[in-house]
C-alpha atoms as a PDB file:
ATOM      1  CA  UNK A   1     -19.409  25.939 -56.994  1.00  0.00           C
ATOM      2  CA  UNK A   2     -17.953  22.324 -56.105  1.00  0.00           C
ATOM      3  CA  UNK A   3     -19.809  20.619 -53.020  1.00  0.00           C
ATOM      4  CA  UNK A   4     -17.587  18.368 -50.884  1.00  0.00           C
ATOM      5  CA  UNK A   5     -18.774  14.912 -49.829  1.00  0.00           C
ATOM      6  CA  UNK A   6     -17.423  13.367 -46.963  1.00  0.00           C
ATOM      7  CA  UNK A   7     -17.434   9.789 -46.219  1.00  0.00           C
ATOM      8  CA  UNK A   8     -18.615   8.616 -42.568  1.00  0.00           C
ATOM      9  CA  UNK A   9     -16.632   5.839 -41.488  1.00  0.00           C
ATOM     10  CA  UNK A  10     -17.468   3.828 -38.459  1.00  0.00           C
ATOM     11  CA  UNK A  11     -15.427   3.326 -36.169  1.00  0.00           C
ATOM     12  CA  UNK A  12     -13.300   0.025 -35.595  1.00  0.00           C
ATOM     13  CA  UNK A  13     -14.212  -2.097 -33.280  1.00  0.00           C
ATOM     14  CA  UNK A  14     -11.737  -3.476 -30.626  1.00  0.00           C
ATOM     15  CA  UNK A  15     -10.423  -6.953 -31.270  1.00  0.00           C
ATOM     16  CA  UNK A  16     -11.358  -9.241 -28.747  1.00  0.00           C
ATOM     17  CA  UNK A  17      -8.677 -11.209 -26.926  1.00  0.00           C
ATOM     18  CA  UNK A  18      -7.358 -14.116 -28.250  1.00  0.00           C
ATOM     19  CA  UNK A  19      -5.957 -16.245 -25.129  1.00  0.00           C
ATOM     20  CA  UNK A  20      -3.661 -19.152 -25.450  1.00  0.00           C
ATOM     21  CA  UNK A  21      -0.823 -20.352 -23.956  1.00  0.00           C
ATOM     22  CA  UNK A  22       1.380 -17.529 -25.050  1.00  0.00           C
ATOM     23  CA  UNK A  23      -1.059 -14.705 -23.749  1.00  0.00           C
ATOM     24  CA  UNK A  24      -0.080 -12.350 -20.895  1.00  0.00           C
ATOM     25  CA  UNK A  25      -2.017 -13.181 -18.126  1.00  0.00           C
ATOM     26  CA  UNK A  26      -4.122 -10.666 -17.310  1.00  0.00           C
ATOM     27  CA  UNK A  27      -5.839 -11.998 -13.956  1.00  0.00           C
ATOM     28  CA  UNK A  28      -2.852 -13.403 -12.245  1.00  0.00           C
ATOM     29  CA  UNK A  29      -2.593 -12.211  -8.468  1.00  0.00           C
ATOM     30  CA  UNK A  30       1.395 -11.780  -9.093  1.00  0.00           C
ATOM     31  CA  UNK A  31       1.402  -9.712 -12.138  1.00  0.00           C
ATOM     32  CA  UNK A  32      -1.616  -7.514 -10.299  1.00  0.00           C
ATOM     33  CA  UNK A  33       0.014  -7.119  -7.330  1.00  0.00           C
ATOM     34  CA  UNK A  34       3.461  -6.173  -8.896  1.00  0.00           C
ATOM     35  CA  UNK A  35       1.476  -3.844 -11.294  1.00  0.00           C
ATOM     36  CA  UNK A  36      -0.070  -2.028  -8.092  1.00  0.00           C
ATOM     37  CA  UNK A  37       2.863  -1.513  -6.258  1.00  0.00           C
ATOM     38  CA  UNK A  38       4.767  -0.173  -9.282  1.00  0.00           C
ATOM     39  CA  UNK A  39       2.495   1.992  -9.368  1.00  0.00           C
ATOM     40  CA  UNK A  40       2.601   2.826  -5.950  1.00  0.00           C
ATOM     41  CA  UNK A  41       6.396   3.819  -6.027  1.00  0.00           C
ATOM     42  CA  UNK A  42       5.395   5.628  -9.372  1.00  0.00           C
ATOM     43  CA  UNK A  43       3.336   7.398  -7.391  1.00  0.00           C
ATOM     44  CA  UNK A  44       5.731   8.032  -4.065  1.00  0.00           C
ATOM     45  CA  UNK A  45       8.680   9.056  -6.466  1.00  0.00           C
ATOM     46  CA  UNK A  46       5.812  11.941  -8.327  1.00  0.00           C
ATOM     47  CA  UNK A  47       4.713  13.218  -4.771  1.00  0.00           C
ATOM     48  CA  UNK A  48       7.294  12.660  -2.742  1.00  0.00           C
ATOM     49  CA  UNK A  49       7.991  16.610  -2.965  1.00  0.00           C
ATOM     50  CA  UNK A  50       4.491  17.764  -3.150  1.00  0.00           C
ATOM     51  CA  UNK A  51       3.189  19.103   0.689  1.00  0.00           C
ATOM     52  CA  UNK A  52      -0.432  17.600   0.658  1.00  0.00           C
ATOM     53  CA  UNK A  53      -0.699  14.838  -1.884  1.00  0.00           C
ATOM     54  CA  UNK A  54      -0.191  11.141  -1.275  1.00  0.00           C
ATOM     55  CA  UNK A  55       0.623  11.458   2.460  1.00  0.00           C
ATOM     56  CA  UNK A  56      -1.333  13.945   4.583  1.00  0.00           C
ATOM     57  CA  UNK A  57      -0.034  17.066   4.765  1.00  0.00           C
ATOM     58  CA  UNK A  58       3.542  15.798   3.379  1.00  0.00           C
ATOM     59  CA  UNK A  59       4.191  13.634   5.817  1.00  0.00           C
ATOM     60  CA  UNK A  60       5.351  10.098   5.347  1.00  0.00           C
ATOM     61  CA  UNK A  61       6.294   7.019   7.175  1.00  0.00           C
ATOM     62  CA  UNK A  62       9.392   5.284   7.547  1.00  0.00           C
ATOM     63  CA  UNK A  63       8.640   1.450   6.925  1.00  0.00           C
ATOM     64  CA  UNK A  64      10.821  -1.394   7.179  1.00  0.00           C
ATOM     65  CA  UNK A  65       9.310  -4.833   6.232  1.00  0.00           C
ATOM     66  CA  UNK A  66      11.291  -7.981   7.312  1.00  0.00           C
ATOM     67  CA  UNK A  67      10.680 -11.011   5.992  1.00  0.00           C
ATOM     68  CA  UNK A  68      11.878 -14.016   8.923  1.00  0.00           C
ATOM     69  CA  UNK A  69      11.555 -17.214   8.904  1.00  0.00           C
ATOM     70  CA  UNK A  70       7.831 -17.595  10.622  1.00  0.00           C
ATOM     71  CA  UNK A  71       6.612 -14.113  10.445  1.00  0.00           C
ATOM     72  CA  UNK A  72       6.346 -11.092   8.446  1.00  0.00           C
ATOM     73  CA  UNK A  73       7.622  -7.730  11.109  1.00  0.00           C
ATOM     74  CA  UNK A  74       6.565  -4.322   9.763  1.00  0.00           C
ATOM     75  CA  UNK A  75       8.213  -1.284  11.164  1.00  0.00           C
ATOM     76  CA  UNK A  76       6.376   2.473  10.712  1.00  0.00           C
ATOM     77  CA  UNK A  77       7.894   5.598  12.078  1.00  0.00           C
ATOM     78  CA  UNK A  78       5.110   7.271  13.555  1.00  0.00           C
ATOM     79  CA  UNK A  79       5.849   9.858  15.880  1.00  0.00           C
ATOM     80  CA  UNK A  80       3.219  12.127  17.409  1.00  0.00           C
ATOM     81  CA  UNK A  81       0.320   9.561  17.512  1.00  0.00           C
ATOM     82  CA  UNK A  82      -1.675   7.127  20.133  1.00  0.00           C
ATOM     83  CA  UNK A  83      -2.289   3.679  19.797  1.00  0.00           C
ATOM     84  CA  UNK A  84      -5.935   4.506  19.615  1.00  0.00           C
ATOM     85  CA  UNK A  85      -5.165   6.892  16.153  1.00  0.00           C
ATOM     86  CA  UNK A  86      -4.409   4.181  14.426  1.00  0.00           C
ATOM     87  CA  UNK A  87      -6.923   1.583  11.863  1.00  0.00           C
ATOM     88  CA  UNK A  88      -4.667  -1.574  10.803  1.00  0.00           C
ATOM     89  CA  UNK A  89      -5.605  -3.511   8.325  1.00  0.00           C
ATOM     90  CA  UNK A  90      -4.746  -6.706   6.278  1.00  0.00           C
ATOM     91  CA  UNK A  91      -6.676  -7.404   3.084  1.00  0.00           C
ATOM     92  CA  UNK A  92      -5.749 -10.045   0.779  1.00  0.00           C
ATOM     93  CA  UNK A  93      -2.336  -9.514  -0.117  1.00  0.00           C
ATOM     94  CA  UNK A  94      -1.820  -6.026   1.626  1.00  0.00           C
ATOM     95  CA  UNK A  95      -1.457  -4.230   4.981  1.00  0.00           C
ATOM     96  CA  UNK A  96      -2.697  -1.207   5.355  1.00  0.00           C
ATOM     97  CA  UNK A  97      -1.842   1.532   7.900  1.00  0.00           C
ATOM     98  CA  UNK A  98      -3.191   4.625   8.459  1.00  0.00           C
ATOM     99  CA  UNK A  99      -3.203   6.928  11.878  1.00  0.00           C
ATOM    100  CA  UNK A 100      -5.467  10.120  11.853  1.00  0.00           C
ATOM    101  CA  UNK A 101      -5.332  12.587  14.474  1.00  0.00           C
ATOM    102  CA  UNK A 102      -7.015  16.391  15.429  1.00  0.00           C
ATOM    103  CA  UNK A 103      -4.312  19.176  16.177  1.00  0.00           C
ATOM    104  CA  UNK A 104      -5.650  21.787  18.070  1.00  0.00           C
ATOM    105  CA  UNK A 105      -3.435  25.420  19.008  1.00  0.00           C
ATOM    106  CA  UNK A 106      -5.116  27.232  21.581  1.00  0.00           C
ATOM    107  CA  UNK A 107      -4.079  30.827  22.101  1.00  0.00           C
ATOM    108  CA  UNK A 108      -5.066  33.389  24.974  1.00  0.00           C
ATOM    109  CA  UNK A 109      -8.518  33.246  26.218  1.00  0.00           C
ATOM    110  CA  UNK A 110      -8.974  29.495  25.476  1.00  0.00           C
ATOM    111  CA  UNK A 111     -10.136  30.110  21.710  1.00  0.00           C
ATOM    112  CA  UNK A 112      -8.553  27.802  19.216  1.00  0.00           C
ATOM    113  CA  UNK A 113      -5.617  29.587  17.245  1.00  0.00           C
ATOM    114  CA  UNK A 114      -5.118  26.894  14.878  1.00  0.00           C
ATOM    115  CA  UNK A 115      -6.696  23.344  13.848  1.00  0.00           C
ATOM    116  CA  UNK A 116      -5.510  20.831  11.414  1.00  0.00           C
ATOM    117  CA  UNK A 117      -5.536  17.121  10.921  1.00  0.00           C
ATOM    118  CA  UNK A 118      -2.859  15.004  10.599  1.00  0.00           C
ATOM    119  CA  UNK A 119      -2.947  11.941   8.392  1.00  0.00           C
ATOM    120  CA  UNK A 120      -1.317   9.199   7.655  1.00  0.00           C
ATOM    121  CA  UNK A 121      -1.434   6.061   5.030  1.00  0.00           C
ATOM    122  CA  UNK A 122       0.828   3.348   3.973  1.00  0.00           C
ATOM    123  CA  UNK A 123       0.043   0.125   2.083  1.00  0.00           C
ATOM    124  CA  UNK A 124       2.749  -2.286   1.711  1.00  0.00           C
ATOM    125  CA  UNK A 125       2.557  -5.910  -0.280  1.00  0.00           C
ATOM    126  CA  UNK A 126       2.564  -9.346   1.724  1.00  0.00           C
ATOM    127  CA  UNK A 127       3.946 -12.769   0.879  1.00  0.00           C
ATOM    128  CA  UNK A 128       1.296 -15.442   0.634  1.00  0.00           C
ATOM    129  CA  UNK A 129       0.412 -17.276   3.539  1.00  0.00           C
ATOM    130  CA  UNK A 130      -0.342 -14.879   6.331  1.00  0.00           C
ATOM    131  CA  UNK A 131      -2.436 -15.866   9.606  1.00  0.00           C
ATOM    132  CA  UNK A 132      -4.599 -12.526   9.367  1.00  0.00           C
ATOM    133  CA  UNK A 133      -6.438 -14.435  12.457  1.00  0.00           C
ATOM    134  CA  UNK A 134      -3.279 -13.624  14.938  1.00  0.00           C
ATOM    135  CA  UNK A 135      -1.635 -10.278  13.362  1.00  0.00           C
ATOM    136  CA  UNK A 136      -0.547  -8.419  15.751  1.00  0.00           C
ATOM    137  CA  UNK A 137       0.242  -4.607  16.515  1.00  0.00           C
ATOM    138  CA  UNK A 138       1.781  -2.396  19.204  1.00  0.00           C
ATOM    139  CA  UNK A 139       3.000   1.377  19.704  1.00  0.00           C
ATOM    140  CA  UNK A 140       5.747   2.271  21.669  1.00  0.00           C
ATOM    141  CA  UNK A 141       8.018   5.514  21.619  1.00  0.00           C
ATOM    142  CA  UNK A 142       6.732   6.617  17.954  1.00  0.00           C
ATOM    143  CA  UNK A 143       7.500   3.248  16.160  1.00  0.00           C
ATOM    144  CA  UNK A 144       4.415   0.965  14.659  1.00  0.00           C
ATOM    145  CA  UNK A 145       5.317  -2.723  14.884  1.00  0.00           C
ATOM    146  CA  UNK A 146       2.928  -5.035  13.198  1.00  0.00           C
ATOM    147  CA  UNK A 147       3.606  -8.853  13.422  1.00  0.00           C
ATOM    148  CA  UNK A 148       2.025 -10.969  10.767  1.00  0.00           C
ATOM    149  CA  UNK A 149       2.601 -14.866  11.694  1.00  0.00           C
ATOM    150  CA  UNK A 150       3.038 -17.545   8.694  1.00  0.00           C
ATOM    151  CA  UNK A 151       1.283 -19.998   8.396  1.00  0.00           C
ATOM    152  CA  UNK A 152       2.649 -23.238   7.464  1.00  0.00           C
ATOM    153  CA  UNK A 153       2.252 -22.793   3.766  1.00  0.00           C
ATOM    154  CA  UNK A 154       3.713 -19.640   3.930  1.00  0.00           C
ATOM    155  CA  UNK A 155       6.294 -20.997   5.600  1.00  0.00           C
ATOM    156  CA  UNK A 156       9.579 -21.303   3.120  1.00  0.00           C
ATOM    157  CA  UNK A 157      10.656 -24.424   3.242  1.00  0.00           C
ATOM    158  CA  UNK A 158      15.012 -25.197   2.661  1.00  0.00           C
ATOM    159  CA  UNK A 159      15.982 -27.252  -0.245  1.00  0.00           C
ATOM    160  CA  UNK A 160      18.780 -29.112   0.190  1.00  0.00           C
ATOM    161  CA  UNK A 161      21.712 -29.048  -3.061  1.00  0.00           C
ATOM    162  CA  UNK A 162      22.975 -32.843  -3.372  1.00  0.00           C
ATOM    163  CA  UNK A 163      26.461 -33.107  -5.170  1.00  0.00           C
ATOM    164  CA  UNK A 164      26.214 -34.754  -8.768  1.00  0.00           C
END
């Protein structure tokens, strides 16, 4: 009767990065932020049909972003909700939007027939160069309008094209 021997091999290590000139850059804001909202849209585009996942109960905003000349305007469709449901936020390079609200259905008698939250989130990518000091935001007639002043470095600046 043969007996089989098998060799333990260990196994290889990673390789540790190299760097240099021709390296992708890893920790640069721009690639990260393009990576994340790839992913985002990866994400949207996966659960867009999917009641429940990614957007509270299937539910999702309508956002236009605007880029003018000394502010950033974002637009959200948010029917249904109070200025008070609402947390606005602007972190780094991101504003983020989410409204939260109770939904109560009382039936005869005054008991409660049906409850369920309703929840909402959007994050959507700035320019550099946002005033977070003097963002502003209002409510009116279901539409979220958040106004996100420049500030001067932020600001683009024309270049003029001189002939030959």
């Amino acid at each position: 009767m043969a007996t089989e021997t098998k060799e333990l091999t260990k196994p290889k290590e990673a390789t540790p990065a190299r760097g240099g000139a021709l390296e992708p850059h890893r920790d640069f804001p721009l690639f990260l932020g393009w990576m994340r909202d790839e992913f985002d849209r990866m994400l949207d585009r996966f659960s867009r049909n999917w009641p429940g996942i990614g957007h509270g109960n299937g539910w999702r905003w309508g956002v236009d972003v605007q880029d003018q000349d000394d502010t950033v305007v974002v637009r959200a469709e948010a029917p249904g909700f109070e200025a008070g449901d609402f947390d606005i936020q602007v972190a780094d390079d991101r504003l983020v939007l989410r409204a939260a609200k109770k939904v109560e259905t009382k039936g005869d008698g005054g008991t409660v027939r049906e409850y369920r939250e309703q929840e909402c989130y959007e994050s959507v990518g700035l320019p550099p160069g946002i005033d977070k000091a003097n963002v502003e935001a209002k409510y009116h007639n279901g539409v979220l309008t958040v106004t996100l002043p420049k500030t001067a470095e932020g600001k683009a600046k024309k270049v003029i094209v001189k002939a030959g």
